[in-house]
PDB file of N, CA and C in Angstrom:
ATOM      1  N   UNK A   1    -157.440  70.330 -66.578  1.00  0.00           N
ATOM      2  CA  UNK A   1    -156.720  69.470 -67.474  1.00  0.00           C
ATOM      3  C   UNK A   1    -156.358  68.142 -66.821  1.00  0.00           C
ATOM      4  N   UNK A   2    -156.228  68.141 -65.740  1.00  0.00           N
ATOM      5  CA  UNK A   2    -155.817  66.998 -64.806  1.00  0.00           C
ATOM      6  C   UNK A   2    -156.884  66.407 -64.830  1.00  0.00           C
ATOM      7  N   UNK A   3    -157.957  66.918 -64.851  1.00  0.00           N
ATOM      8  CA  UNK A   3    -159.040  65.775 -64.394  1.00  0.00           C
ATOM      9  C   UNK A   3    -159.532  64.771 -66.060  1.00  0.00           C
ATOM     10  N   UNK A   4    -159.411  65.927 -67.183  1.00  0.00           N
ATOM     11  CA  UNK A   4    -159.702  64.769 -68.259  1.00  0.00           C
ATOM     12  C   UNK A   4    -158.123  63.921 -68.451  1.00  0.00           C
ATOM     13  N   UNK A   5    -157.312  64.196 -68.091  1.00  0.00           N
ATOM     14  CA  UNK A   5    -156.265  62.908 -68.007  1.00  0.00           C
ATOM     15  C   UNK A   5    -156.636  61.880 -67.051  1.00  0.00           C
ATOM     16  N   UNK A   6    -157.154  61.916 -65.985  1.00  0.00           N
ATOM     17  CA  UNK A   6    -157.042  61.284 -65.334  1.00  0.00           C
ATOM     18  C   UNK A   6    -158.510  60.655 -65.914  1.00  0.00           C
ATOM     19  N   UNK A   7    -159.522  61.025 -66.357  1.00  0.00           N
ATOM     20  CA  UNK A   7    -160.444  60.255 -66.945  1.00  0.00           C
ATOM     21  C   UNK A   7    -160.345  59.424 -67.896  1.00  0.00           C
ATOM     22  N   UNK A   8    -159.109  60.224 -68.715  1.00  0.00           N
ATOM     23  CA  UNK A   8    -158.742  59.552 -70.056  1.00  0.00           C
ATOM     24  C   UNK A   8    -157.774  58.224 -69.572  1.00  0.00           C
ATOM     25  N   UNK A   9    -157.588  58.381 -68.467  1.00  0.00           N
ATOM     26  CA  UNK A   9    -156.378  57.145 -68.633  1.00  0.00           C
ATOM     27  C   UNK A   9    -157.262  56.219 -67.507  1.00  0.00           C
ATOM     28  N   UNK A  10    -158.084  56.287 -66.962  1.00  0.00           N
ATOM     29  CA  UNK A  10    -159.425  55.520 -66.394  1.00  0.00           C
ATOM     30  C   UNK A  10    -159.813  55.146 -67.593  1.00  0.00           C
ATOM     31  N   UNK A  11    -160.025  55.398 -68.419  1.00  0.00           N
ATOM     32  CA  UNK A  11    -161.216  55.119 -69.877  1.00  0.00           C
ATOM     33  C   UNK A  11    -160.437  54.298 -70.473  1.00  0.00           C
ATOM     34  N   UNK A  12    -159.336  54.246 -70.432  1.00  0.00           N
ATOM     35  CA  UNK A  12    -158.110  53.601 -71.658  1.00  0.00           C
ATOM     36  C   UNK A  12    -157.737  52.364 -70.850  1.00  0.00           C
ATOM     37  N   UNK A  13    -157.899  52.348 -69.339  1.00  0.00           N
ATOM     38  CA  UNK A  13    -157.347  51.122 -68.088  1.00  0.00           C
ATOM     39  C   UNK A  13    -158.813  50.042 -68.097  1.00  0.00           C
ATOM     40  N   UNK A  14    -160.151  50.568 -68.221  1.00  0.00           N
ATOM     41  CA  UNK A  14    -161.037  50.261 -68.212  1.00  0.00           C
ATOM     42  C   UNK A  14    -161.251  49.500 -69.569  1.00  0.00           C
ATOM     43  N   UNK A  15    -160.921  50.175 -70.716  1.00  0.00           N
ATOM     44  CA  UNK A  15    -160.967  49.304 -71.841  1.00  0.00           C
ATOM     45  C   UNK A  15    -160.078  48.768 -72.188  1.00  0.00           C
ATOM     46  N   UNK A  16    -158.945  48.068 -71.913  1.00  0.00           N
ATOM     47  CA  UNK A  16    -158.189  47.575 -71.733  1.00  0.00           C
ATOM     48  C   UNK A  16    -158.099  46.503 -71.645  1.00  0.00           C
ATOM     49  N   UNK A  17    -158.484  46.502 -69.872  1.00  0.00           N
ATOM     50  CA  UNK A  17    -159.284  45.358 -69.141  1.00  0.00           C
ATOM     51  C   UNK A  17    -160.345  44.500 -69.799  1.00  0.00           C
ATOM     52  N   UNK A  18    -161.314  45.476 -70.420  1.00  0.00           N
ATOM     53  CA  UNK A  18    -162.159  44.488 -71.088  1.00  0.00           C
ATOM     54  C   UNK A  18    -161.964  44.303 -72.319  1.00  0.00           C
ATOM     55  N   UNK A  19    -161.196  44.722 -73.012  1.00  0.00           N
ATOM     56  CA  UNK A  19    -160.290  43.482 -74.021  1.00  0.00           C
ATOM     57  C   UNK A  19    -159.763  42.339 -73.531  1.00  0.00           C
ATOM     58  N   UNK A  20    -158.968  42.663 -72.689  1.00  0.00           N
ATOM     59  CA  UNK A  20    -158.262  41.255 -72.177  1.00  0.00           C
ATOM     60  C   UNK A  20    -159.242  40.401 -71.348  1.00  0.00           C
ATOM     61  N   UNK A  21    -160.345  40.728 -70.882  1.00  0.00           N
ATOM     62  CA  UNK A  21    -161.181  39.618 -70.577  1.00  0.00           C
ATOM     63  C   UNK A  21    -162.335  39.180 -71.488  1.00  0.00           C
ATOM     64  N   UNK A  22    -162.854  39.634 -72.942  1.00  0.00           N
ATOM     65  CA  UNK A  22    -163.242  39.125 -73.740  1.00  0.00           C
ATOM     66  C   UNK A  22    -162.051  38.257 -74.298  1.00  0.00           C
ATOM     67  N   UNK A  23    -161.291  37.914 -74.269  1.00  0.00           N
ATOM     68  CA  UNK A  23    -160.211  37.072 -74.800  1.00  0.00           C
ATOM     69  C   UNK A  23    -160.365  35.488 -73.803  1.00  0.00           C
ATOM     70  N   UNK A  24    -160.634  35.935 -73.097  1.00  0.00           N
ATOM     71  CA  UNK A  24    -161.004  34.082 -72.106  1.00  0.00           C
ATOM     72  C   UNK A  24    -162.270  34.059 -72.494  1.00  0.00           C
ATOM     73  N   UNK A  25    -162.945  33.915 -73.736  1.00  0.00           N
ATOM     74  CA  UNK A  25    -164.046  32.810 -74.331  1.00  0.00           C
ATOM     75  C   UNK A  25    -164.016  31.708 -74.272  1.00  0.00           C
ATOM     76  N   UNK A  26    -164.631  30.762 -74.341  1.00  0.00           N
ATOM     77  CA  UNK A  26    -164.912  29.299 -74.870  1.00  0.00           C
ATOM     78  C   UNK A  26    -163.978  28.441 -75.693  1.00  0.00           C
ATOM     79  N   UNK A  27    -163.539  29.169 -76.224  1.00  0.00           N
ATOM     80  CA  UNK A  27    -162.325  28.053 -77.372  1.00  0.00           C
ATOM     81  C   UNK A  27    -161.278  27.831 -76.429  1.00  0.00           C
ATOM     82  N   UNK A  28    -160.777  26.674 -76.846  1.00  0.00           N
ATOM     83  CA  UNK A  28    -159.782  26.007 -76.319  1.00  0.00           C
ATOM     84  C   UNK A  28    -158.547  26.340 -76.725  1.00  0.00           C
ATOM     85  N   UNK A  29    -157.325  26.584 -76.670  1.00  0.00           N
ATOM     86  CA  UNK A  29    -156.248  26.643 -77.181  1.00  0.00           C
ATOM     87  C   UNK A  29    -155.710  25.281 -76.892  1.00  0.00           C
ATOM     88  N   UNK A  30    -154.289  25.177 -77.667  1.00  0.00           N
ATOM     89  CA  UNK A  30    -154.039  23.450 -77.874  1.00  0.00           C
ATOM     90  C   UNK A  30    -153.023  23.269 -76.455  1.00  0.00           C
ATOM     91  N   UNK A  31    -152.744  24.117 -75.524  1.00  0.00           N
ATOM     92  CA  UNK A  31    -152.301  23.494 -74.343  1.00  0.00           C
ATOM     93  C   UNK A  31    -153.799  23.290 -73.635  1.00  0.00           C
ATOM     94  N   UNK A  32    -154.769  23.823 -73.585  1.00  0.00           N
ATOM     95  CA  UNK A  32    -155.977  23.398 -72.757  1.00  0.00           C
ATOM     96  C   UNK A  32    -156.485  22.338 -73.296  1.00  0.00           C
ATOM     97  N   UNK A  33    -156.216  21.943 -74.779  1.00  0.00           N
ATOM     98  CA  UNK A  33    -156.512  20.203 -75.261  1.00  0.00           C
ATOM     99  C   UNK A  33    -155.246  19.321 -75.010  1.00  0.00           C
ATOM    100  N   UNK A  34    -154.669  20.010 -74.662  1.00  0.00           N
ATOM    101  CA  UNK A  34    -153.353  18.757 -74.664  1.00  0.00           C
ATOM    102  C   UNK A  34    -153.644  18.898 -73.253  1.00  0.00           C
ATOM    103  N   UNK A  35    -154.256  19.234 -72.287  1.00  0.00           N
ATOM    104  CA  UNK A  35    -153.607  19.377 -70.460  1.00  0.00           C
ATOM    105  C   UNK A  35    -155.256  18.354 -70.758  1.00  0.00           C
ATOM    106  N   UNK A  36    -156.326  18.497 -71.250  1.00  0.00           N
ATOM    107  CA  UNK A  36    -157.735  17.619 -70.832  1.00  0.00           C
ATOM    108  C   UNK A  36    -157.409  16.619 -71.624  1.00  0.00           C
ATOM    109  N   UNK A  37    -156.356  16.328 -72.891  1.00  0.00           N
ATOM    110  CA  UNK A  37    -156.146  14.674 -72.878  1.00  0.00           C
ATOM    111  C   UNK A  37    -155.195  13.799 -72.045  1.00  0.00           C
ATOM    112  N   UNK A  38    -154.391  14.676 -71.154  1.00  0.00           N
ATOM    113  CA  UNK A  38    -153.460  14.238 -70.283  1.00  0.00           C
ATOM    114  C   UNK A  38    -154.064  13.512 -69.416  1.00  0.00           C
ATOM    115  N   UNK A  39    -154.937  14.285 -68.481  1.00  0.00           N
ATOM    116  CA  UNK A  39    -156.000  14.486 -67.504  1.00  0.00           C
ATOM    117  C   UNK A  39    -157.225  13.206 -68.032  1.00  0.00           C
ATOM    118  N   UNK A  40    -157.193  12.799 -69.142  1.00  0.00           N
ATOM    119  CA  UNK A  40    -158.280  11.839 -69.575  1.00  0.00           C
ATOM    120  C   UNK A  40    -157.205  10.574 -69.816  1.00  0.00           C
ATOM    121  N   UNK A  41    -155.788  10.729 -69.921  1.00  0.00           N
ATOM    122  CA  UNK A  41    -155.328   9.140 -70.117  1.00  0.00           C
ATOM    123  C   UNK A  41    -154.809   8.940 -68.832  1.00  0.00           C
ATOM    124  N   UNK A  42    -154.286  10.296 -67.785  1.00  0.00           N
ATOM    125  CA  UNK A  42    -154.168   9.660 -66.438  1.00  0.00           C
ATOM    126  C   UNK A  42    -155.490   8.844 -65.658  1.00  0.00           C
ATOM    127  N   UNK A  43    -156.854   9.241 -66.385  1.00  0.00           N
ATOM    128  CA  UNK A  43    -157.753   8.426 -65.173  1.00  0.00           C
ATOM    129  C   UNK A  43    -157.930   7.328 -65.796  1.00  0.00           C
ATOM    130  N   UNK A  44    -157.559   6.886 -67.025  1.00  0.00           N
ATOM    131  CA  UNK A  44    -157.644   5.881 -68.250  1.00  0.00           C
ATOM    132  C   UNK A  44    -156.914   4.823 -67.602  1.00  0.00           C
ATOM    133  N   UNK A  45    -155.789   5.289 -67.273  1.00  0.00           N
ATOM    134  CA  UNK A  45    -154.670   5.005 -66.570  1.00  0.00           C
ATOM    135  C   UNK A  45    -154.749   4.432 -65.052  1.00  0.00           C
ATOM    136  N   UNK A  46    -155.446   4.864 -64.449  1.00  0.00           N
ATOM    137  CA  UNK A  46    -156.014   5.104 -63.293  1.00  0.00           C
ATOM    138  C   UNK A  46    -156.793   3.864 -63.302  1.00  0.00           C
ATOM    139  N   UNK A  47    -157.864   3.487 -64.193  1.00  0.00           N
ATOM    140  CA  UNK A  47    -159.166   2.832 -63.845  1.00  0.00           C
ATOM    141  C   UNK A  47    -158.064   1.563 -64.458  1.00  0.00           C
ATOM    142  N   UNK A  48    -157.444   1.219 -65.495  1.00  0.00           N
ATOM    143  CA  UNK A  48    -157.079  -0.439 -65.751  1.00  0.00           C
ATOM    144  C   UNK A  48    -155.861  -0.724 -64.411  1.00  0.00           C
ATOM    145  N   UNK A  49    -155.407   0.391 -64.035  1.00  0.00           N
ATOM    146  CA  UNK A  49    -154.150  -0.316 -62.651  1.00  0.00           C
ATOM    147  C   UNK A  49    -155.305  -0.767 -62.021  1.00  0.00           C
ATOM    148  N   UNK A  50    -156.595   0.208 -61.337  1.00  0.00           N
ATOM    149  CA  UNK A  50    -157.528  -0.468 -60.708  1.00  0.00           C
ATOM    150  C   UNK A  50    -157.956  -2.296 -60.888  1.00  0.00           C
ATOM    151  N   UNK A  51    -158.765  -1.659 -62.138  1.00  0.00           N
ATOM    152  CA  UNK A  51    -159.085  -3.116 -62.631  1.00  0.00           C
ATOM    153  C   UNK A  51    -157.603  -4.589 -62.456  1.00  0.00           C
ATOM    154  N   UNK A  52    -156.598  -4.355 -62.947  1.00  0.00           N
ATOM    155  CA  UNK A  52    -155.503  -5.212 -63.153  1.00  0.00           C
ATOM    156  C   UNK A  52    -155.367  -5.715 -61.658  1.00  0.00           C
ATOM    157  N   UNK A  53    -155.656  -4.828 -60.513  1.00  0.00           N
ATOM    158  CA  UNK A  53    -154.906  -4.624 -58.938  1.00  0.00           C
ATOM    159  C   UNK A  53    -156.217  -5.918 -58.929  1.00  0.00           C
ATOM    160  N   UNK A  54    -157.356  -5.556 -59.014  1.00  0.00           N
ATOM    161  CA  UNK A  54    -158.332  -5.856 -58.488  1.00  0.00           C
ATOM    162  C   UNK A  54    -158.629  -7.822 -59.154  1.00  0.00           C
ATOM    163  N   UNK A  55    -158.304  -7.652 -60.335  1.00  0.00           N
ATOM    164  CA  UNK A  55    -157.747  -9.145 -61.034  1.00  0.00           C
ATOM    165  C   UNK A  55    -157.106  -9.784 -60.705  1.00  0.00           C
ATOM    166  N   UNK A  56    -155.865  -9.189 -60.089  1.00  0.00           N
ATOM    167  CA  UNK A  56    -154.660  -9.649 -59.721  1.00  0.00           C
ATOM    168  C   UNK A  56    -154.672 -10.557 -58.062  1.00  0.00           C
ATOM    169  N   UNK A  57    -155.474  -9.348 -57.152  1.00  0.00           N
ATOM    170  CA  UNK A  57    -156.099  -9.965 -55.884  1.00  0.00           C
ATOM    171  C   UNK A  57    -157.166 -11.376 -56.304  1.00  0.00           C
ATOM    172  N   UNK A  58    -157.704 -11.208 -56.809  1.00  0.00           N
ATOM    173  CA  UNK A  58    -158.910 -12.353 -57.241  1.00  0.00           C
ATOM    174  C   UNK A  58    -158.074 -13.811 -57.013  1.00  0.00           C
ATOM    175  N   UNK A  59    -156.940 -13.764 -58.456  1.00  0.00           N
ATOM    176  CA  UNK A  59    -156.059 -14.750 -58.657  1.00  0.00           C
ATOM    177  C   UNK A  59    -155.231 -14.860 -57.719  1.00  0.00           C
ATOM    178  N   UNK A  60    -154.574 -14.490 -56.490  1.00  0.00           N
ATOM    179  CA  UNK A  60    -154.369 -14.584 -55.908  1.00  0.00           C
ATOM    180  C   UNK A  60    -154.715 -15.460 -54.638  1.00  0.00           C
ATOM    181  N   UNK A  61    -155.954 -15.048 -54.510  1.00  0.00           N
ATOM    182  CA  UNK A  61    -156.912 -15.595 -53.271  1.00  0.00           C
ATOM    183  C   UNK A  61    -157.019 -17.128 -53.456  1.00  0.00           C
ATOM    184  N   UNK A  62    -157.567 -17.129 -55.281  1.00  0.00           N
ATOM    185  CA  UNK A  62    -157.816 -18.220 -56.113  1.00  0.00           C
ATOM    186  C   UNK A  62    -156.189 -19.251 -55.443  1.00  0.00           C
ATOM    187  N   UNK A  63    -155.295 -19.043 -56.041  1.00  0.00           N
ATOM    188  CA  UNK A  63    -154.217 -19.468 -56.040  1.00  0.00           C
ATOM    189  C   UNK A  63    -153.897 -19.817 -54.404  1.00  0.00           C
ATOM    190  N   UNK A  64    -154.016 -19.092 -53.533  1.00  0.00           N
ATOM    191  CA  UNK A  64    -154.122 -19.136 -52.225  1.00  0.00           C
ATOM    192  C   UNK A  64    -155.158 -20.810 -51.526  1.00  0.00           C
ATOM    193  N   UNK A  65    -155.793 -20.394 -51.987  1.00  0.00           N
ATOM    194  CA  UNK A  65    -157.035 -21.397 -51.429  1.00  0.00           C
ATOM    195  C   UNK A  65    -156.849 -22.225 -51.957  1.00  0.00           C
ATOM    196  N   UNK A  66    -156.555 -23.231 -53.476  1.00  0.00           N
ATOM    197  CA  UNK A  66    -155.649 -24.429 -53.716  1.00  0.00           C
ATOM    198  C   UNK A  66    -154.662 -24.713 -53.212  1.00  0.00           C
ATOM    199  N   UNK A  67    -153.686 -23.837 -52.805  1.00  0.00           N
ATOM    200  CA  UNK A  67    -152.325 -24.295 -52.331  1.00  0.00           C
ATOM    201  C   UNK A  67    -152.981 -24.834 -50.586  1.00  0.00           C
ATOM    202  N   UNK A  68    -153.966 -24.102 -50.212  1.00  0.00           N
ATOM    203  CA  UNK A  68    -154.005 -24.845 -48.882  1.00  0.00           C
ATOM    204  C   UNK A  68    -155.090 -26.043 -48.868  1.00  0.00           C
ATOM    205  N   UNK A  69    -155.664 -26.189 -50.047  1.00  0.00           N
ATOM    206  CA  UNK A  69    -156.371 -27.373 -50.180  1.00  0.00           C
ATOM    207  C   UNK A  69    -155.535 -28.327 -50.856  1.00  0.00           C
ATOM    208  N   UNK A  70    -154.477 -28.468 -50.818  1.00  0.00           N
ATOM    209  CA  UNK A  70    -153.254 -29.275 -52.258  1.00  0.00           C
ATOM    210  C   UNK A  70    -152.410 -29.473 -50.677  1.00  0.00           C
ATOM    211  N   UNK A  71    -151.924 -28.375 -50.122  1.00  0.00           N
ATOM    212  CA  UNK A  71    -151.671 -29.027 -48.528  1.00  0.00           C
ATOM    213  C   UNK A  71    -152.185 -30.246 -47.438  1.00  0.00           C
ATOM    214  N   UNK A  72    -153.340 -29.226 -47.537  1.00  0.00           N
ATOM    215  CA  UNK A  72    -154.527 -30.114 -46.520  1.00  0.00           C
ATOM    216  C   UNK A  72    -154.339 -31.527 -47.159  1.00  0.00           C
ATOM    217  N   UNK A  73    -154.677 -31.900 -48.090  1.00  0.00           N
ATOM    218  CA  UNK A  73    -154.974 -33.156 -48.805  1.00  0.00           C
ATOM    219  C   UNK A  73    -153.392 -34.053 -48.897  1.00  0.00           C
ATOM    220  N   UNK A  74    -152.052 -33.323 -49.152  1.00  0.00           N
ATOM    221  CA  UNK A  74    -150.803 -33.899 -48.659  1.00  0.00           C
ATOM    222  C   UNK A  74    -150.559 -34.091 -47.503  1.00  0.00           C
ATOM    223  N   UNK A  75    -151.207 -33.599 -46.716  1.00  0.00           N
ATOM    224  CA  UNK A  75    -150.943 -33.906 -45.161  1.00  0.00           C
ATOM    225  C   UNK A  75    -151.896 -35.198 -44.729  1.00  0.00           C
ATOM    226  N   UNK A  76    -153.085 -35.141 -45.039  1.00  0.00           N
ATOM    227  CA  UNK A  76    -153.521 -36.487 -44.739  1.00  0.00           C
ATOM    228  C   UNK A  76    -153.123 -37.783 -45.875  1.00  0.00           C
ATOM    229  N   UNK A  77    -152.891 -37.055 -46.825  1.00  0.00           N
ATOM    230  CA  UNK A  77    -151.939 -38.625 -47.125  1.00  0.00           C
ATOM    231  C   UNK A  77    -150.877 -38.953 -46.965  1.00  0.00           C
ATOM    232  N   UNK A  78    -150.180 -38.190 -46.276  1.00  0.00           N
ATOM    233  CA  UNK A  78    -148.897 -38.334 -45.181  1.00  0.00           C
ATOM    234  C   UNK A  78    -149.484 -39.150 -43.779  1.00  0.00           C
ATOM    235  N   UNK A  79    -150.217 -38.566 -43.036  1.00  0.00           N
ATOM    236  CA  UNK A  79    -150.814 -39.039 -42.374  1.00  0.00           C
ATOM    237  C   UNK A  79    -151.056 -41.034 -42.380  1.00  0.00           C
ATOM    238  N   UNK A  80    -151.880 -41.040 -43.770  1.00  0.00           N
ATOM    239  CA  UNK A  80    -152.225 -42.160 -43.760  1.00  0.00           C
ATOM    240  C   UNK A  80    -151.324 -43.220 -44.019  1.00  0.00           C
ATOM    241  N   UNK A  81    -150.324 -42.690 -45.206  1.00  0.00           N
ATOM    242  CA  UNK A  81    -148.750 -43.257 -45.315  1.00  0.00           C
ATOM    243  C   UNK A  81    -148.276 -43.512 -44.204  1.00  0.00           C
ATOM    244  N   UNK A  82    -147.857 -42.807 -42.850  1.00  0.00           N
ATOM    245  CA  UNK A  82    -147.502 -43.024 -41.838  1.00  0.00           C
ATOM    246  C   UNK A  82    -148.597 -44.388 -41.175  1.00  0.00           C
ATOM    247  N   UNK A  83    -149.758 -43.974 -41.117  1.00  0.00           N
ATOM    248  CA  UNK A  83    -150.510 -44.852 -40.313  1.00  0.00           C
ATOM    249  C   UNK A  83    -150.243 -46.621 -41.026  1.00  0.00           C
ATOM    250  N   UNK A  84    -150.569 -46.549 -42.520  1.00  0.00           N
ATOM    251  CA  UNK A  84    -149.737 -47.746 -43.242  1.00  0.00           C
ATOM    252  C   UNK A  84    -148.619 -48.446 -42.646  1.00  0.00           C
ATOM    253  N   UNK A  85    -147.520 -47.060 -42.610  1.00  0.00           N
ATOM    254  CA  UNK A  85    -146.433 -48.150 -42.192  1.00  0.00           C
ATOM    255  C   UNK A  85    -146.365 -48.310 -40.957  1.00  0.00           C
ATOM    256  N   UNK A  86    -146.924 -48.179 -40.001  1.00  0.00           N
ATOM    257  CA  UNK A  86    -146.560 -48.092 -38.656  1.00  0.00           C
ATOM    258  C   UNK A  86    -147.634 -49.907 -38.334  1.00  0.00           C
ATOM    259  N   UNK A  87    -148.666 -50.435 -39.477  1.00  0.00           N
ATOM    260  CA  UNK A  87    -149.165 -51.468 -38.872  1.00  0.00           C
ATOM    261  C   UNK A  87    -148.357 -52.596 -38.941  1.00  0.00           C
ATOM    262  N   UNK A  88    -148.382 -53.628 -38.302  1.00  0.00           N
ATOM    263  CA  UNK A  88    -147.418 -54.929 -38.252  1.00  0.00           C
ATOM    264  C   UNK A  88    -147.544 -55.773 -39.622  1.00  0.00           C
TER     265      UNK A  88
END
């Protein structure tokens, strides 16, 4: 008698099991669509900080390199102002 219990409750643990793993099919439930649109506006998210960072350096450099050519060019007409007044 022990041994068909113990078969029977092997048989009942065994099918069980494979109920509960025919249940992870293919369909999505709406936290596995709500966690892959999360996951799709963080890299969304991700790629325009990129882009913006990467715009932002550009204009920068841009902005950089006039201010020392807007220098350069005040300094020699300082320069030459000076040289002006310094003739008799």
């Amino acid at each position: 008698m022990n041994r068909f219990l113990s078969l029977g409750l092997s048989l009942v643990c065994t099918i069980g099991l494979l109920a509960s793993l025919s249940g992870c099919g293919e369909t999505e439930g709406p936290a596995e669509k709500a966690g892959k649109a999360v996951d799709q506006a963080a890299e969304n998210t991700t790629e325009s900080v990129d882009e913006a960072m990467e715009s932002s350096k550009e204009t920068m450099e841009n902005v950089a390199k006039e201010t020392g050519e807007a220098l350069e060019e005040a300094g020699e007409k300082t320069e030459s102002m000076a040289e002006d007044a310094t003739k008799p």
